[in-house]
N, C-alpha and C. Protein backbone atom coordinates (compact mmCIF):
# COMPACT_ATOMS: atom_id res chain seq x y z
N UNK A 1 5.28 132.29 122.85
CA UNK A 1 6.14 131.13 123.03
C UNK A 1 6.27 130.38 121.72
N UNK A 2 7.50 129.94 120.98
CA UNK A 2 7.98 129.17 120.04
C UNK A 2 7.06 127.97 120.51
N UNK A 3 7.01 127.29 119.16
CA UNK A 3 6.36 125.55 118.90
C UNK A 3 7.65 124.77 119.16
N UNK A 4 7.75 123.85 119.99
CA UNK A 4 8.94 122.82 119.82
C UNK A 4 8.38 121.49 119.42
N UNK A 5 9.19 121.31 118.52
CA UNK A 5 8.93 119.85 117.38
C UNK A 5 9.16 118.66 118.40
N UNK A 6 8.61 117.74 118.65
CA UNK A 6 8.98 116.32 119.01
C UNK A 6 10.41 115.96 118.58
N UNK A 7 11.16 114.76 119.15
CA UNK A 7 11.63 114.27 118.24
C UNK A 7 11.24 113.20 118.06
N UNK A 8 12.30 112.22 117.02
CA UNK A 8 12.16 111.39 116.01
C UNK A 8 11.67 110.11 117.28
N UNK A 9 12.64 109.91 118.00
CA UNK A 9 12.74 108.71 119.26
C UNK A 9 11.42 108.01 118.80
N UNK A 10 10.76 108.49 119.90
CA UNK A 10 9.93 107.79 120.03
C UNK A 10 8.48 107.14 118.81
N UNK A 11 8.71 107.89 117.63
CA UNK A 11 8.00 107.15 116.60
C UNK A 11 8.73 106.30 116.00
N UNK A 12 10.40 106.32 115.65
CA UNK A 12 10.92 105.00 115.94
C UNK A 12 10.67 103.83 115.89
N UNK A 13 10.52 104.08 117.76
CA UNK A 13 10.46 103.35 118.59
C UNK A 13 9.33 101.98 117.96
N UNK A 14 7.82 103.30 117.76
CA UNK A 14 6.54 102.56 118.05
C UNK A 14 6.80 102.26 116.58
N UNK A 15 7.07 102.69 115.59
CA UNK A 15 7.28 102.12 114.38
C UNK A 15 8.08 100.83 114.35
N UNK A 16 9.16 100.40 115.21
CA UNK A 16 9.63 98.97 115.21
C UNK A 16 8.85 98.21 115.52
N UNK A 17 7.66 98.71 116.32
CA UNK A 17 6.75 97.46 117.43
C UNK A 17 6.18 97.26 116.39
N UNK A 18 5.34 98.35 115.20
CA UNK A 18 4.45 98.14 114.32
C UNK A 18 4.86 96.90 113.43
N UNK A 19 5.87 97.57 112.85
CA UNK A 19 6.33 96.47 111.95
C UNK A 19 6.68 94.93 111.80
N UNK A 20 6.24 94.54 113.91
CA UNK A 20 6.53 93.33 114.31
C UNK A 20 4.97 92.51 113.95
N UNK A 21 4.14 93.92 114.50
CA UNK A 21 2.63 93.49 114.49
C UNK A 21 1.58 94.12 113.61
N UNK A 22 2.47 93.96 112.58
CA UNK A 22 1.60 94.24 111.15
C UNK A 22 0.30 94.04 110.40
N UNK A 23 0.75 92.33 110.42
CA UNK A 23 -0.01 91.72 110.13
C UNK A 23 -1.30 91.07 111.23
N UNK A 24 -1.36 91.88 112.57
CA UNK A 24 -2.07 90.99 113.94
C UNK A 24 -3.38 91.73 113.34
N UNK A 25 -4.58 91.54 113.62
CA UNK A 25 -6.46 91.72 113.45
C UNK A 25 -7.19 93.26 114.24
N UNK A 26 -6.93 93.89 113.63
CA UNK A 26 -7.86 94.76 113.81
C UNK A 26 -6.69 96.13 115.02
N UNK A 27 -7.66 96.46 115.79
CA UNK A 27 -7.00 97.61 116.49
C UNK A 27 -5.60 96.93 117.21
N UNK A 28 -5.10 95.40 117.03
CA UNK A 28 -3.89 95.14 117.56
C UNK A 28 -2.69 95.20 116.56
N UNK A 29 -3.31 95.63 115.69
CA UNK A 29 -1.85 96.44 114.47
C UNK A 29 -2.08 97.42 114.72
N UNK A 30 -2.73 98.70 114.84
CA UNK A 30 -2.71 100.34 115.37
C UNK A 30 -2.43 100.83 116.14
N UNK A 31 -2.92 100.10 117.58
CA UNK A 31 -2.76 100.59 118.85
C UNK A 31 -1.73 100.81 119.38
N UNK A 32 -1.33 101.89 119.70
CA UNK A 32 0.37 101.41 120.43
C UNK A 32 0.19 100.36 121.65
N UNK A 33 -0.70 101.03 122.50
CA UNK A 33 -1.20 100.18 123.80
C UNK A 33 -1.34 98.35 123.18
N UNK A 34 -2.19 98.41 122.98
CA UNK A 34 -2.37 96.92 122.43
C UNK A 34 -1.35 96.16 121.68
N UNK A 35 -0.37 97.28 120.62
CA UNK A 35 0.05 96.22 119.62
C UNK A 35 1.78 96.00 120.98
N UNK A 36 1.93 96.38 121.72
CA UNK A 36 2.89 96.61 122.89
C UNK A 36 2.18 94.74 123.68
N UNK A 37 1.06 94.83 124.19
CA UNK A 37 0.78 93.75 125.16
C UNK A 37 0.46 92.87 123.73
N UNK A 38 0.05 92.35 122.58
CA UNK A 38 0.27 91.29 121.57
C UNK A 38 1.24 90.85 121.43
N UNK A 39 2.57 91.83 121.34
CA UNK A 39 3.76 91.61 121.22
C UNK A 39 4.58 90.33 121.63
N UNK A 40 4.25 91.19 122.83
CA UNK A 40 4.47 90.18 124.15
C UNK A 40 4.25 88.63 124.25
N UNK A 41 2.45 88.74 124.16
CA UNK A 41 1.77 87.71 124.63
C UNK A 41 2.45 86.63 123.13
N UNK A 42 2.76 87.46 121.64
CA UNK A 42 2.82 86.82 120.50
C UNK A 42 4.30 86.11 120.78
N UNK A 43 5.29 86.63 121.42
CA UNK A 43 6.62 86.32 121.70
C UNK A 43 6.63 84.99 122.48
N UNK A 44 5.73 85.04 124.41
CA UNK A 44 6.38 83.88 124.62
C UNK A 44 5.13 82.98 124.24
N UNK A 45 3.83 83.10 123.22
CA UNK A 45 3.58 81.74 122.61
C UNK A 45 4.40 81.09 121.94
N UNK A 46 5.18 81.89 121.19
CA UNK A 46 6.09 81.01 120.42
C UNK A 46 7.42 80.32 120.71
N UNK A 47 7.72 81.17 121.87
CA UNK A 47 8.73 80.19 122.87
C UNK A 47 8.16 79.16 123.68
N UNK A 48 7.18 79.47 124.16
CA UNK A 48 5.99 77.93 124.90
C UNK A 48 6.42 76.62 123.37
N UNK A 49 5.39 77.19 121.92
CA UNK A 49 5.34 76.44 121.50
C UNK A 49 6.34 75.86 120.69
N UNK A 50 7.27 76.42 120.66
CA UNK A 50 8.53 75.73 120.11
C UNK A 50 8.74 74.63 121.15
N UNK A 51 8.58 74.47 121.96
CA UNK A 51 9.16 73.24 123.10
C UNK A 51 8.13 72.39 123.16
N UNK A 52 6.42 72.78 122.67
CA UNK A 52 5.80 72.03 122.93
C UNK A 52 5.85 71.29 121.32
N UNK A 53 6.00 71.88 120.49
CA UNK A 53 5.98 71.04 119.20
C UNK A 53 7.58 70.14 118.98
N UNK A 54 8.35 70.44 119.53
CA UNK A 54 9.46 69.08 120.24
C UNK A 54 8.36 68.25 120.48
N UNK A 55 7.91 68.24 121.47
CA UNK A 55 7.21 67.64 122.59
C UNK A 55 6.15 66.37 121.68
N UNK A 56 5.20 66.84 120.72
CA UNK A 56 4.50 66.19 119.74
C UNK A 56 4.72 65.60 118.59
N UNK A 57 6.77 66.02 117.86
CA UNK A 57 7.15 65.14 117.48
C UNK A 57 7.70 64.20 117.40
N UNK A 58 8.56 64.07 118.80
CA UNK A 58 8.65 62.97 119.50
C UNK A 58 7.65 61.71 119.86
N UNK A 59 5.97 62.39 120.48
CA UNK A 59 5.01 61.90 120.57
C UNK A 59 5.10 60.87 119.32
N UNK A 60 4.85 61.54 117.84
CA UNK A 60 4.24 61.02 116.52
C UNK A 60 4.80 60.19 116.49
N UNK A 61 6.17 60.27 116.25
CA UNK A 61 7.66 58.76 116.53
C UNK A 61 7.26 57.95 116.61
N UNK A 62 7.11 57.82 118.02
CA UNK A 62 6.73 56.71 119.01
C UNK A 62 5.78 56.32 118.72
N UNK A 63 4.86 56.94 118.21
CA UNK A 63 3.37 56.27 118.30
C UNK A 63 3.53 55.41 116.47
N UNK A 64 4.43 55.97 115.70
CA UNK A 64 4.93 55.15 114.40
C UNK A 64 5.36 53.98 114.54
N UNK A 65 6.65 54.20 115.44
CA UNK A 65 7.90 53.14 115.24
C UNK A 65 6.76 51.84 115.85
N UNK A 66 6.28 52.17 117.17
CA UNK A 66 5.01 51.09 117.58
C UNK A 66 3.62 50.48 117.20
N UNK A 67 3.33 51.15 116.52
CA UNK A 67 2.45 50.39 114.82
C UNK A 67 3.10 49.80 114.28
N UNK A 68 4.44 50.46 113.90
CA UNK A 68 4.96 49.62 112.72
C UNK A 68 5.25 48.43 112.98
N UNK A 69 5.90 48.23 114.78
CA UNK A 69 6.31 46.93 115.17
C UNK A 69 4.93 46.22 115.14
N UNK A 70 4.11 46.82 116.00
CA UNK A 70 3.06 45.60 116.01
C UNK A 70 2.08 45.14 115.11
N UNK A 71 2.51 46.05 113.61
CA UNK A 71 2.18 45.47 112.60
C UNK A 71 2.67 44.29 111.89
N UNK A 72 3.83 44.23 112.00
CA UNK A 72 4.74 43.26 111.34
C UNK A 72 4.67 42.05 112.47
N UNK A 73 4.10 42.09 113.84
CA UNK A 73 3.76 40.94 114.39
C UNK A 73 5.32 40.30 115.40
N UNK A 74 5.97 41.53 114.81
CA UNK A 74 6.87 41.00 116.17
C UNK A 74 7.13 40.63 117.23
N UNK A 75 8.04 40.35 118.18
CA UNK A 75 7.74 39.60 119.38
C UNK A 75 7.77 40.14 120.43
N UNK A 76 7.87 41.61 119.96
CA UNK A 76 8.31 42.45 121.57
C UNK A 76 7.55 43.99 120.64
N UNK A 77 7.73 44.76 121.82
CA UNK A 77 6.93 46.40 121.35
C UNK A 77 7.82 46.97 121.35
N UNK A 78 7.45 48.31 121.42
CA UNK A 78 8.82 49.34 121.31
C UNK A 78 9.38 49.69 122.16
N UNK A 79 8.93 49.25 123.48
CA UNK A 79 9.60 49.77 124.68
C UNK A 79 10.92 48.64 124.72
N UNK A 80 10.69 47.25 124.61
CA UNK A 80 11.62 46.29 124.24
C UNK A 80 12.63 46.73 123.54
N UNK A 81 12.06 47.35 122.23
CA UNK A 81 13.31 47.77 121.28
C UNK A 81 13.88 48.24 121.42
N UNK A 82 13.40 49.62 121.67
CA UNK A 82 14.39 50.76 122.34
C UNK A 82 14.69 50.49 123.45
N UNK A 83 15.20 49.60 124.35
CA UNK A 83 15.75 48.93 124.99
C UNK A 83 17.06 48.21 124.40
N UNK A 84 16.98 47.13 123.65
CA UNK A 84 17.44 46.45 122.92
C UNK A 84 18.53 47.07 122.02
N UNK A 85 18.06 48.51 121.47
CA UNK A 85 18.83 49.08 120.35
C UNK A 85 19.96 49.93 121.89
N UNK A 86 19.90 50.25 122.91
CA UNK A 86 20.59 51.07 123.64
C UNK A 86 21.45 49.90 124.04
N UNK A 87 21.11 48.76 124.10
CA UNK A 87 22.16 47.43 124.77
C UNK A 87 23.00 47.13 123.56
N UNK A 88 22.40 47.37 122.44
CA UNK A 88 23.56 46.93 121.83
C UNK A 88 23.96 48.44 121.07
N UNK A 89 23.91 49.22 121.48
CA UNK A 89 24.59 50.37 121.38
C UNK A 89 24.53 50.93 119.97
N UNK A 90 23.27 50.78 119.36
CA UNK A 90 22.93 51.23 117.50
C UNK A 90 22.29 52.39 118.09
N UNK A 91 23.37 53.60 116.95
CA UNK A 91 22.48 54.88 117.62
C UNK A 91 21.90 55.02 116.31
N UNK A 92 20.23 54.97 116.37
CA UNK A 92 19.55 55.76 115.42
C UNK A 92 18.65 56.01 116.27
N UNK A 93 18.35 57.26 116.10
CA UNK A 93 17.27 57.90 116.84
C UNK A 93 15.96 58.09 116.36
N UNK A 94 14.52 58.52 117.30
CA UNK A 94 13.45 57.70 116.62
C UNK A 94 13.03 58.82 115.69
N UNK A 95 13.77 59.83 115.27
CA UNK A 95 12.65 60.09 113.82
C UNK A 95 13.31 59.24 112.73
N UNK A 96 14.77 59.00 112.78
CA UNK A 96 14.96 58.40 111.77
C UNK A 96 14.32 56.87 111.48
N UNK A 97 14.56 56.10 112.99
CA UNK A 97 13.55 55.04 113.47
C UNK A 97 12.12 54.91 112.45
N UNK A 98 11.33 56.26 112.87
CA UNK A 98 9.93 56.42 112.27
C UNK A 98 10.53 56.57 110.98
N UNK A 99 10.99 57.26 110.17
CA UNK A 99 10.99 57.18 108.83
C UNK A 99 11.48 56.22 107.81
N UNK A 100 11.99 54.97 108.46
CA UNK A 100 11.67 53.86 108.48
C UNK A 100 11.39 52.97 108.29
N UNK A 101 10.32 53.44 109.44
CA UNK A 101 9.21 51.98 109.58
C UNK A 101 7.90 52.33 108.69
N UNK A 102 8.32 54.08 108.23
CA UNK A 102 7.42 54.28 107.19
C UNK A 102 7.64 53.75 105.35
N UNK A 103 8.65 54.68 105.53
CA UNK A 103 9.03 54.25 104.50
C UNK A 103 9.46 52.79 103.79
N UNK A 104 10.42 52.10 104.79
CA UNK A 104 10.94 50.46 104.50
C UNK A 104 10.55 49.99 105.81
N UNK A 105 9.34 49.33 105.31
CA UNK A 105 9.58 48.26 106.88
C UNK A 105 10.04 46.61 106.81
N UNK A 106 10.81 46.46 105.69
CA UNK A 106 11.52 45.45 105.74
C UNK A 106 12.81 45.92 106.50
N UNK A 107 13.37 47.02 106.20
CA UNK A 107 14.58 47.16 106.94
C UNK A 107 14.45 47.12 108.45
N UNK A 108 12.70 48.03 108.82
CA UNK A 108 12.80 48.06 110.26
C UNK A 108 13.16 46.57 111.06
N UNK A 109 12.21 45.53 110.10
CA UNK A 109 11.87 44.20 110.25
C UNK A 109 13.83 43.48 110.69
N UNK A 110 14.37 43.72 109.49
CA UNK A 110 15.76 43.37 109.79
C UNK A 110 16.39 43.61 111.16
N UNK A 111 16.02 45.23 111.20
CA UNK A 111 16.73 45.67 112.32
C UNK A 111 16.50 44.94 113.72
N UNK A 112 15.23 44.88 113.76
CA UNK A 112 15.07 43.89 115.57
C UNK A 112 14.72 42.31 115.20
N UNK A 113 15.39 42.16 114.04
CA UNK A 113 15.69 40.85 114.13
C UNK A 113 17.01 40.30 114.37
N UNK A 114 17.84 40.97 113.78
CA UNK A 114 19.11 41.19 113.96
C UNK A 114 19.20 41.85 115.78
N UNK A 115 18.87 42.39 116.38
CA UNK A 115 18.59 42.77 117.72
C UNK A 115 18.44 41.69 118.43
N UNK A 116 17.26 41.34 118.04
CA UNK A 116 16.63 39.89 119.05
C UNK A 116 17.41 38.94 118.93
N UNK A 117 17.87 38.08 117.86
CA UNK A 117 18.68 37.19 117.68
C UNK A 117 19.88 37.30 118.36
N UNK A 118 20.64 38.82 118.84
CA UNK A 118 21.95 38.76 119.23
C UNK A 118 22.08 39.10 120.80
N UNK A 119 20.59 38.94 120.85
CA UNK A 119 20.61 39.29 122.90
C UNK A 119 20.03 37.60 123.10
């Protein structure tokens, strides 16, 4: 009986997976088995954590823009403000908010004074 050669397919195949999981620790760059379930598990961490790192810079914001107010001794917190800034209809949103109250907090200072004074 003749030898029949494989074909190409399927090393391919496992050669695309490799090249995803190259760089992963030990037998989970070799394995087909393993570097197949890393893949995976490596894919939806990073769709989890893309939504969760939204999630914590929003957090940081907030937890800025509200130091910054109750540093400067103002008369209301940030829940007030951002209140205040939606009534009178100023769209800046809070990273720009936070960068700011980091960077200039005389301007923040202006801003909900100019706020407060006109409600």
């Amino acid at each position: 009986m003749t030898r029949t050669k494989r074909g190409y397919i399927a090393h391919r195949r496992r050669n695309k997976i490799r090249l995803l999981t190259s760089k992963f620790l030990g037998g989970n760059s070799r394995r087909t088995r393993s570097i197949i379930q890393q893949k995976l598990r490596a894919l939806a961490s990073s769709h989890r954590d893309r939504d969760r790192q939204k999630r914590n810079f929003r957090r940081l914001w907030v937890t800025r823009i509200n130091a910054s107010i109750r540093e400067n001794l103002l008369s209301f917190n940030y829940n007030k403000l951002i209140n205040h800034l939606y009534k009178r209809k100023v769209l800046i949103n809070r990273k720009i908010l936070a960068q700011i109250a980091i960077l200039n907090q005389n301007c923040l200072y202006t801003i909900s004074n100019n706020i407060q004074s006109t409600t």
